[in-house]
C-alpha atoms as a PDB file:
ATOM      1  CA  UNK A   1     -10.384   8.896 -20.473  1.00  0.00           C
ATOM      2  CA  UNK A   2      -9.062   9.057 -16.951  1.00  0.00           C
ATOM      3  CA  UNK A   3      -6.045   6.621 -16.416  1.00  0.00           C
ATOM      4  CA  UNK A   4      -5.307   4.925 -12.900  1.00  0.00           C
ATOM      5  CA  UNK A   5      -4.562   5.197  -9.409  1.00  0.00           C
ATOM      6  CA  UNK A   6      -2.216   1.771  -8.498  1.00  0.00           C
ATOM      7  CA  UNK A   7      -2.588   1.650  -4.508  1.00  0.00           C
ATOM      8  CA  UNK A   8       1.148  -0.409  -4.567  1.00  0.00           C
ATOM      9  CA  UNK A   9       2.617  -2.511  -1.830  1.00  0.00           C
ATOM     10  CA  UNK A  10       6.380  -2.376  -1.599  1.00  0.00           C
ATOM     11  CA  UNK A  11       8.802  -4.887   0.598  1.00  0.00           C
ATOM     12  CA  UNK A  12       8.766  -3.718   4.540  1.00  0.00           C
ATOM     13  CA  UNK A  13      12.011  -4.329   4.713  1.00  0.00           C
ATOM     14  CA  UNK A  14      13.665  -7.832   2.366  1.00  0.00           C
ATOM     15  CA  UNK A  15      13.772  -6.821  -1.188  1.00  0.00           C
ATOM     16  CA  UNK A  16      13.198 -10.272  -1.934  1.00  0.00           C
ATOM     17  CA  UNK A  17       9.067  -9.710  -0.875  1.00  0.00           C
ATOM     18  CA  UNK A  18       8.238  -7.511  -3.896  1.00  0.00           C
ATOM     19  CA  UNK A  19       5.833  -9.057  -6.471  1.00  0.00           C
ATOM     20  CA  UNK A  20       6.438  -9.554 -10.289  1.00  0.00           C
ATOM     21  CA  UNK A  21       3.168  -7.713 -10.202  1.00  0.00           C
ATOM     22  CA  UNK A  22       4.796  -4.845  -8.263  1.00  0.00           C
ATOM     23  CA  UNK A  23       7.417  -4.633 -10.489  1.00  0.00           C
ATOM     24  CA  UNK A  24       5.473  -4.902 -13.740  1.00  0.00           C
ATOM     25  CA  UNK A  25       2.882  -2.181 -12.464  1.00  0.00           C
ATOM     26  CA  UNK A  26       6.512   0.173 -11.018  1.00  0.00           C
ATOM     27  CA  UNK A  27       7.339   0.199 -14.319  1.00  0.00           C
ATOM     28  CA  UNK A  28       4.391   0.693 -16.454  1.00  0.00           C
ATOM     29  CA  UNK A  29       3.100   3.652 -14.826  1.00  0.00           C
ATOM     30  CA  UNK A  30       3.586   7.061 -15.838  1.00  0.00           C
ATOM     31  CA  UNK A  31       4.842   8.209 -12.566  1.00  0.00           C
ATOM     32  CA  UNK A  32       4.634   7.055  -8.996  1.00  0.00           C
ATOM     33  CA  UNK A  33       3.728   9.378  -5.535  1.00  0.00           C
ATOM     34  CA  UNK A  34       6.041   8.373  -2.836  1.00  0.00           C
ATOM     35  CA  UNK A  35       6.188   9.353   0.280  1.00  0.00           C
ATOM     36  CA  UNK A  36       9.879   9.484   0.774  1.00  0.00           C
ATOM     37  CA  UNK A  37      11.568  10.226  -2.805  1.00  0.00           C
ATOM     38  CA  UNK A  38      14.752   9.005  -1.248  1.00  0.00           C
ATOM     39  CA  UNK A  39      13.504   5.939   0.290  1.00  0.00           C
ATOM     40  CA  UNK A  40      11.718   5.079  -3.074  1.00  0.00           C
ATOM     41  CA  UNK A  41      14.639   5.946  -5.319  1.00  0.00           C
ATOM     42  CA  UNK A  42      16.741   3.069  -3.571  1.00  0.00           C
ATOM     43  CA  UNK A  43      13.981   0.921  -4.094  1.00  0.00           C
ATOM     44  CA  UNK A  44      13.794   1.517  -7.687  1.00  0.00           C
ATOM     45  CA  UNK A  45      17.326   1.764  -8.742  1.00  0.00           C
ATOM     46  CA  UNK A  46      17.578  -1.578  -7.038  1.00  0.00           C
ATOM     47  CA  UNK A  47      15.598  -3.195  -9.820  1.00  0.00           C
ATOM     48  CA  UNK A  48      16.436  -0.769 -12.688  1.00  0.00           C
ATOM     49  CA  UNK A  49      13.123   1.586 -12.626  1.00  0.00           C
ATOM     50  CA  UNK A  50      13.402   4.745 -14.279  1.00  0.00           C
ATOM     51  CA  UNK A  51      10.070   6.119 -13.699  1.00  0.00           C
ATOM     52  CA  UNK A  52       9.086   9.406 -12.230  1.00  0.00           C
ATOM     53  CA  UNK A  53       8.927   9.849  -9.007  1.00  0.00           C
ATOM     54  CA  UNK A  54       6.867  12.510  -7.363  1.00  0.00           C
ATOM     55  CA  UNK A  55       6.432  13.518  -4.151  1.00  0.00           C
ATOM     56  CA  UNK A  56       3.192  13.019  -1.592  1.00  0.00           C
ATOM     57  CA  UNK A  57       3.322  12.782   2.066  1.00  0.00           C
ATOM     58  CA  UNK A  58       1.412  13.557   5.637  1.00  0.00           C
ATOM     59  CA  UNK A  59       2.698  17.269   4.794  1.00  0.00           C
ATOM     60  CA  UNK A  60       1.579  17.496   1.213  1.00  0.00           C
ATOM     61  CA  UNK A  61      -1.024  20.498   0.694  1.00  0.00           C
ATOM     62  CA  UNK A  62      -3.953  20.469  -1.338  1.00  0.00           C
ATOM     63  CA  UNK A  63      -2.394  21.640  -4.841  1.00  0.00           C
ATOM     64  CA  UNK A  64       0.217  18.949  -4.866  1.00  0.00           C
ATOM     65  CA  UNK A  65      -3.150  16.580  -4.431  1.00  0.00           C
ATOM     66  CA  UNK A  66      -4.784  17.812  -7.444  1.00  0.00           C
ATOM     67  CA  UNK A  67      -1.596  18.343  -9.456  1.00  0.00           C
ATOM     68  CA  UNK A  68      -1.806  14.012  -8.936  1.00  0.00           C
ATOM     69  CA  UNK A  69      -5.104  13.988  -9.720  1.00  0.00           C
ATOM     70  CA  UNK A  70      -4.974  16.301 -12.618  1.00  0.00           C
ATOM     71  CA  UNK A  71      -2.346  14.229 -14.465  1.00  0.00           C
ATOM     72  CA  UNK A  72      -4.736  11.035 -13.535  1.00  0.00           C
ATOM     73  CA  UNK A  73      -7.843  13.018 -15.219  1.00  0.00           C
ATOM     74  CA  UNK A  74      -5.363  13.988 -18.231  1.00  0.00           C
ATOM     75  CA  UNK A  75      -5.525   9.851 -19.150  1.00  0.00           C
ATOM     76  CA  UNK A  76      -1.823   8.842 -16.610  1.00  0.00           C
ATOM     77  CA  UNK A  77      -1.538   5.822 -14.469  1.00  0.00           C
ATOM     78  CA  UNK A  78      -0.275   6.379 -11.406  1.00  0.00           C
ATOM     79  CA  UNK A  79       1.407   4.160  -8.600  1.00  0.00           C
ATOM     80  CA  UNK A  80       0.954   5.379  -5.195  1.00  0.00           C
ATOM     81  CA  UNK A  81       3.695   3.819  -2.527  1.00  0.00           C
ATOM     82  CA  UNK A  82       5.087   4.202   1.412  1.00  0.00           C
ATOM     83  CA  UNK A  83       8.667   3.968   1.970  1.00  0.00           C
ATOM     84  CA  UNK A  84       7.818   0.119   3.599  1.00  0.00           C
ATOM     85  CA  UNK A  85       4.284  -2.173   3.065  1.00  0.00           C
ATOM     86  CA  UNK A  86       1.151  -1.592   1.589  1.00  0.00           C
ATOM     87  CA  UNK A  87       0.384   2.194   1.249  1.00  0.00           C
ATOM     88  CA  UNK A  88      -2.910   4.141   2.656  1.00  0.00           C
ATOM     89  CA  UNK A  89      -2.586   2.018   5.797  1.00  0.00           C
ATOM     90  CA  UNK A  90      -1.962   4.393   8.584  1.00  0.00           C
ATOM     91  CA  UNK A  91      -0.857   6.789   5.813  1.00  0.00           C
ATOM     92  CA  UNK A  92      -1.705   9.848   3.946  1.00  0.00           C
ATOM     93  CA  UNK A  93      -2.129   8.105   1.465  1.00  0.00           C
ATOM     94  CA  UNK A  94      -6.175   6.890   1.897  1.00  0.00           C
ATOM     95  CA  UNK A  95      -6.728  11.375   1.656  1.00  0.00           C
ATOM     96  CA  UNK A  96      -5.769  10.639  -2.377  1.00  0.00           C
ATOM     97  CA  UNK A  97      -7.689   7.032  -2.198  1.00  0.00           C
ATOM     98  CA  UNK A  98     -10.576   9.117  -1.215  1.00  0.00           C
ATOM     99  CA  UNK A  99     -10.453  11.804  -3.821  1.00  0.00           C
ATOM    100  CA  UNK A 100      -9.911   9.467  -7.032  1.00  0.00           C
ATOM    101  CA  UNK A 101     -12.978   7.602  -5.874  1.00  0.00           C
ATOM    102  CA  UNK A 102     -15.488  10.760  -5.277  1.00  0.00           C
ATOM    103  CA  UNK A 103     -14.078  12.290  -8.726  1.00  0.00           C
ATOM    104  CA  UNK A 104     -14.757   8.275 -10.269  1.00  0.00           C
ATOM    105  CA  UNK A 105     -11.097   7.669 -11.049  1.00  0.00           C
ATOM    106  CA  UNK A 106     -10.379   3.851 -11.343  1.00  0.00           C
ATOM    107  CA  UNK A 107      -8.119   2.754  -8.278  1.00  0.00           C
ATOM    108  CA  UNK A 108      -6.848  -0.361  -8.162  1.00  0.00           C
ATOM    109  CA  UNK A 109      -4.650  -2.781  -5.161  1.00  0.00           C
ATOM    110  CA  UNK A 110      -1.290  -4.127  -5.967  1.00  0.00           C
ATOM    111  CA  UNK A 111      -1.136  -5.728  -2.379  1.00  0.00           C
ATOM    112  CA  UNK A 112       2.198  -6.923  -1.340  1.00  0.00           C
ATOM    113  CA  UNK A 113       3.448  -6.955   2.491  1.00  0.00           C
ATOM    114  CA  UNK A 114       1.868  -5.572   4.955  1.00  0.00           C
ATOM    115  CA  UNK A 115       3.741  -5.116   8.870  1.00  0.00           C
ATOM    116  CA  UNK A 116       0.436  -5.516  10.558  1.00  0.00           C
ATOM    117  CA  UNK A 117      -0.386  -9.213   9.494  1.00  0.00           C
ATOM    118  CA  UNK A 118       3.371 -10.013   9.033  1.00  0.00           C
ATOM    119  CA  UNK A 119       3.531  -9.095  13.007  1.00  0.00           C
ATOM    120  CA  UNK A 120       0.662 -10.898  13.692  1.00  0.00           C
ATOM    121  CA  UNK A 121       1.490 -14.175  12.192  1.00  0.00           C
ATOM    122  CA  UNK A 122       4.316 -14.936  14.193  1.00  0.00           C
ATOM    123  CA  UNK A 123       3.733 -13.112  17.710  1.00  0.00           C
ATOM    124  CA  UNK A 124       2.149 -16.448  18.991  1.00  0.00           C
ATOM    125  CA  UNK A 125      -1.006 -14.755  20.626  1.00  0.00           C
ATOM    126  CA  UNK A 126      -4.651 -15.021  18.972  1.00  0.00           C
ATOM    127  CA  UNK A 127      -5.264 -13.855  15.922  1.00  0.00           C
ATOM    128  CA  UNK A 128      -8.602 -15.121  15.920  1.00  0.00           C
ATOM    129  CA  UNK A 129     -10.075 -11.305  15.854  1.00  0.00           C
ATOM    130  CA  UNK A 130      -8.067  -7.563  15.978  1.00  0.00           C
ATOM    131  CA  UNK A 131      -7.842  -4.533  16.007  1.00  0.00           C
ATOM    132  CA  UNK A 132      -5.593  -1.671  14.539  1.00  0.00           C
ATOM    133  CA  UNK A 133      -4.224   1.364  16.386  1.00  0.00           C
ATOM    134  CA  UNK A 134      -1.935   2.628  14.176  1.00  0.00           C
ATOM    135  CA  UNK A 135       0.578   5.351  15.892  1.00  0.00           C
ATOM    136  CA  UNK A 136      -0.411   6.331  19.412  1.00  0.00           C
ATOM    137  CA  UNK A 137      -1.341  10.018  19.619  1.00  0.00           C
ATOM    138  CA  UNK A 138       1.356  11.932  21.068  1.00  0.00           C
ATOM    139  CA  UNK A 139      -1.150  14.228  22.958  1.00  0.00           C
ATOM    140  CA  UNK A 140      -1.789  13.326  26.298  1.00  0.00           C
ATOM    141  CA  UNK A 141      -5.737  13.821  26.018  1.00  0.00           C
ATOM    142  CA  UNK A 142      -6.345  11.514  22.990  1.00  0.00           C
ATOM    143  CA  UNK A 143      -3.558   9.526  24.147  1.00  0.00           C
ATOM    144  CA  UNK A 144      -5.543   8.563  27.103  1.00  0.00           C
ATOM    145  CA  UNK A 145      -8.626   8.034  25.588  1.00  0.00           C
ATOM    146  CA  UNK A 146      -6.892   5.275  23.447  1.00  0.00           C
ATOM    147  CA  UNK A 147      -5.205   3.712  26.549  1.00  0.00           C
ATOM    148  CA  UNK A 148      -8.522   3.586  28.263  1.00  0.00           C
ATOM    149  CA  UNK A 149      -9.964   2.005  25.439  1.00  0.00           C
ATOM    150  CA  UNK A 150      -7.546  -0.914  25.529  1.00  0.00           C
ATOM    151  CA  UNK A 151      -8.473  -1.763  29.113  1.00  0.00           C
ATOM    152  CA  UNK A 152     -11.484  -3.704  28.219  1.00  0.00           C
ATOM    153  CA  UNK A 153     -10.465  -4.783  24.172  1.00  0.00           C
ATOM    154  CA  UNK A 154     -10.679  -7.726  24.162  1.00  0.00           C
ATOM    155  CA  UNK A 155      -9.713  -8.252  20.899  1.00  0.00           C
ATOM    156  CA  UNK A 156      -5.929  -8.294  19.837  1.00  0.00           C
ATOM    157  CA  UNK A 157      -4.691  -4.966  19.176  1.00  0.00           C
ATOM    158  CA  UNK A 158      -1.778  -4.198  16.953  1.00  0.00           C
ATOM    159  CA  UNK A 159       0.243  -0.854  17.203  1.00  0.00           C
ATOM    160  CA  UNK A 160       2.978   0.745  15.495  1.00  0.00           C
ATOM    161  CA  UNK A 161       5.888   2.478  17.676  1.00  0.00           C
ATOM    162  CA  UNK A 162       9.275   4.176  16.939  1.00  0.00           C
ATOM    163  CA  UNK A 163      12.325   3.298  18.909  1.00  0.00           C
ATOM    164  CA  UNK A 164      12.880   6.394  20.672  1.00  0.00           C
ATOM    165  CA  UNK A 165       8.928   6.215  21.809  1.00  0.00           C
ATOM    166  CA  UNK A 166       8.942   2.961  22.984  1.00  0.00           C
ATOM    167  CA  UNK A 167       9.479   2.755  26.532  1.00  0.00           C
ATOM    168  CA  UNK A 168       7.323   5.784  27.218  1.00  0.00           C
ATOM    169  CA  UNK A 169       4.596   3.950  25.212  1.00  0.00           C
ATOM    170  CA  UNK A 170       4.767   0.332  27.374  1.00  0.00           C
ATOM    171  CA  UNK A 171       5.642   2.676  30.906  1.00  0.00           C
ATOM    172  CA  UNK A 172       1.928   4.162  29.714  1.00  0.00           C
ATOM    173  CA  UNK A 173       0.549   0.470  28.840  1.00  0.00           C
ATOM    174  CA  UNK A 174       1.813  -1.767  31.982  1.00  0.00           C
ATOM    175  CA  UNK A 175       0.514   1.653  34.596  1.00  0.00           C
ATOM    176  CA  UNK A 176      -3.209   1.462  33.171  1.00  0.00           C
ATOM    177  CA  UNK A 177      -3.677  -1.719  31.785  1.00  0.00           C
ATOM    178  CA  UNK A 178      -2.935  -5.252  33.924  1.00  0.00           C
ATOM    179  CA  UNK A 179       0.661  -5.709  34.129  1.00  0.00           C
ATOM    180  CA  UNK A 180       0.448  -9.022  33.630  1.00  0.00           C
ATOM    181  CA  UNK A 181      -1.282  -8.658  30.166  1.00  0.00           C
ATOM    182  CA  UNK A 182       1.063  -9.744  27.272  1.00  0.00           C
ATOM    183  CA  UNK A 183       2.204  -8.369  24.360  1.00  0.00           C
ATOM    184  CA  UNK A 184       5.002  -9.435  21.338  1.00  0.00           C
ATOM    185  CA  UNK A 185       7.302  -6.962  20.102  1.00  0.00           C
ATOM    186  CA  UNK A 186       8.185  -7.424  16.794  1.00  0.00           C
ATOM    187  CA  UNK A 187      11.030  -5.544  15.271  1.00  0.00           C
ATOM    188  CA  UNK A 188      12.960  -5.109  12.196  1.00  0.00           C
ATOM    189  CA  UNK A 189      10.518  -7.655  10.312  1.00  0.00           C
ATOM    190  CA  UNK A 190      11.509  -9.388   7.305  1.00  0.00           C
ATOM    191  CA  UNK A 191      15.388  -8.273   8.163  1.00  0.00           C
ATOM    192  CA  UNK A 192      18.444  -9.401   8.985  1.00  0.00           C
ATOM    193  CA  UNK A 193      18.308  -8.230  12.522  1.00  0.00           C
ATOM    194  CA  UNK A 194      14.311  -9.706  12.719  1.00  0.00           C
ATOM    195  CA  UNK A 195      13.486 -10.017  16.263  1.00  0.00           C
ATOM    196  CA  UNK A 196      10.172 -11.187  18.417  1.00  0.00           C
ATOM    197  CA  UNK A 197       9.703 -10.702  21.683  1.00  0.00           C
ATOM    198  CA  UNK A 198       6.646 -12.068  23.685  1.00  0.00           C
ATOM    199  CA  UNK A 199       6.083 -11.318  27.122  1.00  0.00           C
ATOM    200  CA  UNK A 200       4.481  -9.261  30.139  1.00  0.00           C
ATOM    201  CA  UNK A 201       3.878  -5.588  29.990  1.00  0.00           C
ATOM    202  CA  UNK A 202       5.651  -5.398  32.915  1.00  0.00           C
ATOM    203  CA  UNK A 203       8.491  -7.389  31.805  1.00  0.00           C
ATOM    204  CA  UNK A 204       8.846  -5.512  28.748  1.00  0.00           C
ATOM    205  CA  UNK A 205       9.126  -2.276  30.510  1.00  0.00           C
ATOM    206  CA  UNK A 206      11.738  -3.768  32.614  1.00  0.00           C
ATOM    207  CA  UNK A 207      13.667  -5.006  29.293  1.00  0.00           C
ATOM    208  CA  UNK A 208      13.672  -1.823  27.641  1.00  0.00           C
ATOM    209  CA  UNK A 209      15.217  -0.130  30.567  1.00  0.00           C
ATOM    210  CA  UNK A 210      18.253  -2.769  30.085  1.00  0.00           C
ATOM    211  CA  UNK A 211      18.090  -2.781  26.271  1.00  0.00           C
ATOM    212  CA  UNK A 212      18.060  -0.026  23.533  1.00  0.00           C
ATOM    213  CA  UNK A 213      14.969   0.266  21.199  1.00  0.00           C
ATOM    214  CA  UNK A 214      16.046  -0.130  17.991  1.00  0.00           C
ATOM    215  CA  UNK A 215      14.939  -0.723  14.691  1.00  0.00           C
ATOM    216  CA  UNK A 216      10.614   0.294  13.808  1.00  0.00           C
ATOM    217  CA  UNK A 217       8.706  -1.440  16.251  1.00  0.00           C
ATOM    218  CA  UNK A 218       5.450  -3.517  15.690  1.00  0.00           C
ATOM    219  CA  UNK A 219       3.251  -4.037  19.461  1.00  0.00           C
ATOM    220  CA  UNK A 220       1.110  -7.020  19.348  1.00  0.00           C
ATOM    221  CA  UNK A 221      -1.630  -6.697  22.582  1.00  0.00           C
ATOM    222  CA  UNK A 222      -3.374  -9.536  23.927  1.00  0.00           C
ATOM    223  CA  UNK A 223      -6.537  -8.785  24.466  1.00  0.00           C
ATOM    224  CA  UNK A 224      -8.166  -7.758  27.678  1.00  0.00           C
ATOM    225  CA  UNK A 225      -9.496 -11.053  29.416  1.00  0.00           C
ATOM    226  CA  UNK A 226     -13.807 -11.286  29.962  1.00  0.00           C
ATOM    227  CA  UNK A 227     -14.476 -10.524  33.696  1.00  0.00           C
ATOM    228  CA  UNK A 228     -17.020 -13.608  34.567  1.00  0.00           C
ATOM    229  CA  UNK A 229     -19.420 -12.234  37.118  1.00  0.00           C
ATOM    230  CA  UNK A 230     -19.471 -13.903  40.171  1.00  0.00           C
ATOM    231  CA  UNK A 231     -22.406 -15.682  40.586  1.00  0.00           C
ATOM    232  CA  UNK A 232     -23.896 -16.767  44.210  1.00  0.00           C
ATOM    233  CA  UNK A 233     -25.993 -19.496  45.110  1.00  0.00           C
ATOM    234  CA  UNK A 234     -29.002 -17.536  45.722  1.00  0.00           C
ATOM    235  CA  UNK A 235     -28.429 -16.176  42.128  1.00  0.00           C
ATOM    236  CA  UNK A 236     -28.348 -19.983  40.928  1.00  0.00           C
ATOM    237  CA  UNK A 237     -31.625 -20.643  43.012  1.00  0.00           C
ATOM    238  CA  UNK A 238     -33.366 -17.629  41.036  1.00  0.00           C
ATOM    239  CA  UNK A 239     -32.382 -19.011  38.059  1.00  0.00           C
ATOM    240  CA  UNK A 240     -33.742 -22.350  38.992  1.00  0.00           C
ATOM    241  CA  UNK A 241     -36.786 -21.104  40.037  1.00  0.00           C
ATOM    242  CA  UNK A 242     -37.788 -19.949  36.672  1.00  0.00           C
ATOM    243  CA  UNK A 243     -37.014 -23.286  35.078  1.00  0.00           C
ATOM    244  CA  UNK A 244     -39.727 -25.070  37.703  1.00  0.00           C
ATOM    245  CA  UNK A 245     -42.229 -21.748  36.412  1.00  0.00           C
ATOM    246  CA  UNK A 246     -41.574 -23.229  32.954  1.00  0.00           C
ATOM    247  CA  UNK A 247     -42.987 -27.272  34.319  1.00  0.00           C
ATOM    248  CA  UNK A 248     -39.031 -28.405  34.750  1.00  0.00           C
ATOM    249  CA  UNK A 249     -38.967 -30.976  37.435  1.00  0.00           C
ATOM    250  CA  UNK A 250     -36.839 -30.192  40.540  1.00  0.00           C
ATOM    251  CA  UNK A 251     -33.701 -32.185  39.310  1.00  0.00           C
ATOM    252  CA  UNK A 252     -34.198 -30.922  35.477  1.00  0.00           C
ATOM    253  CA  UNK A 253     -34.159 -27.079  36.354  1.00  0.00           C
ATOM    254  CA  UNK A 254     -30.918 -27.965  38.684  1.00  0.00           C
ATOM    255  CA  UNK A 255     -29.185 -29.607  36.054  1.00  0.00           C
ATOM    256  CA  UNK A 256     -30.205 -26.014  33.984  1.00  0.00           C
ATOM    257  CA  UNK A 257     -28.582 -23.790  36.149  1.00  0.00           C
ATOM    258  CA  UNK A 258     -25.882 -25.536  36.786  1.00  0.00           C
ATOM    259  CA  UNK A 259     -24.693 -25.108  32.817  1.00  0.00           C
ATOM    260  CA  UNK A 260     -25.938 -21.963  33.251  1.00  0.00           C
ATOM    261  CA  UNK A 261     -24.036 -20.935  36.440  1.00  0.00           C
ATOM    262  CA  UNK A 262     -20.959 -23.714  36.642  1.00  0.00           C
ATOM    263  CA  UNK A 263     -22.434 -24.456  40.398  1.00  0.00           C
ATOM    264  CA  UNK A 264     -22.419 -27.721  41.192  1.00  0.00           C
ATOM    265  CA  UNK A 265     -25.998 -29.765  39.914  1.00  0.00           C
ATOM    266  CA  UNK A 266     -26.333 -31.390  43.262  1.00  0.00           C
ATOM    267  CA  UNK A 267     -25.327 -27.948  45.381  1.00  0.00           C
ATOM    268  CA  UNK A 268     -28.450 -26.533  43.658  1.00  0.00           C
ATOM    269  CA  UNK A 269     -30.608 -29.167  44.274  1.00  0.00           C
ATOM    270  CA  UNK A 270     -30.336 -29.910  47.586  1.00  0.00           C
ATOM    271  CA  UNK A 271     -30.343 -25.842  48.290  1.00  0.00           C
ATOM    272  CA  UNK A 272     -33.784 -25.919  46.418  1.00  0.00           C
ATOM    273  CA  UNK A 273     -35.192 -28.684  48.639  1.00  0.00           C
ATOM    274  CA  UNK A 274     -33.749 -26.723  51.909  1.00  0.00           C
ATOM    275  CA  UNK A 275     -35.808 -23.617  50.602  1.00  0.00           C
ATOM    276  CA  UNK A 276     -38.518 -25.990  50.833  1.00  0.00           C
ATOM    277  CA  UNK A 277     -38.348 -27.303  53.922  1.00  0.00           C
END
């Protein structure tokens, strides 16, 4: 009988976020896949975890997947972690998510923290709906494409950024998108050196300049505001004109377009009688 993938969240940064379940699962499994043995080991010393650590990254090859999934088949439980938050997010890890479940291996969440939601719960903009970008491509062709996408998004968008990428990354945001669009930049999260910034894109670009990046950075992106089309008066009247094809009275279809439009009940009216006259 096939034993278990654990998809496992680990702290993103205070050791004080793990779960009991986390722990309890750490423990239990035969081994874990990490995707920095180093990182991990801390992690695990830290609360007195012997278990075996193997390794599985962005640069793992195809045998060191099945060797995992092998050892699964054979009847082992295995915990699958990032070196910070929940794993498969962003991460190589969904590749090995993906595999278990075609070959009908049992894989089950240990959720713990995650940076995107952390970020967006206190960068004060709406959170209402979003949208994930992970890492921006470092190649200029999909890089664009991305960029250009984010021009008319007008739902949040959260990305992830390393310090020494930063300013290139908001120079590239405030010179195609509105400079005046805003966006919180959350660093360090859940540690001692925990820091949110909200402001302009331009103002952030000018910041950065003044300021070292430091610490892994999480963008939060308003939006891109709705572009109302302007509509004219002789818009409103053919608007109006349809309600009085429907049996509205005069003073009924005006009132209409006027929620319709936002111009002015009596503007419409008395522009409908001057058509008349």
């Amino acid at each position: 009988m096939s034993g278990i993938l654990y998809v496992t969240g680990t702290p993103i940064g205070n050791l004080e976020d793990i779960t009991l379940r986390q722990l309890r699962i750490l423990k239990e499994v035969d081994f874990i896949a990490a995707e920095d043995t180093r990182v991990t080991r801390k992690l695990l010393t830290h609360f007195e975890i012997k278990s075996e650590l193997v390794s599985y990254h962005e640069h793992s090859d195809m045998n060191a997947i099945e060797r995992i999934i092998s050892r699964i088949e054979a009847g082992e439980n295995c915990a699958i972690v990032t070196d910070a938050g929940m794993p498969c997010i962003s991460d190589p890890g969904e590749v090995l998510v993906r595999m278990c479940r075609e070959r009908n291996i049992s894989v089950q969440a240990v959720p713990g923290a995650s940076a995107v939601v952390t970020a967006l719960s206190v960068c004060g903009g709406s959170t209402r709906q979003f949208v994930f970008y992970g890492f921006l491509p470092v190649e200029k062709k999909p890089r664009s494409e991305i960029i250009q996408e984010l021009k008319s998004e007008y739902r949040t968008a959260v990305l992830y950024e390393a310090p020494h990428k930063l300013t290139k990354t908001l120079s590239d945001l405030c010179e195609n998108l509105k400079a005046s669009r805003k966006i919180a930049l959350c660093r360090e999260l859940t540690k001692v050196h925990e820091e949110v910034l909200r402001m302009t894109l331009e103002e952030s670009v000018r910041y950065y300049q003044e300021h070292d990046p430091r610490g892994e950075f999480v963008l939060v992106l308003d939006g891109a505001e709705h572009q109302k089309e302007e509509i004219t008066l002789e818009d409103a009247l053919v608007i109006a004109e349809k309600y009085l094809s429907q049996g509205l009275t005069a003073s009924a279809a005006a009132k209409m377009t006027a929620k319709d439009t936002g111009i002015p009940k009596n503007q419409i009216y008395q522009a409908m009688h001057g058509n008349q006259n």
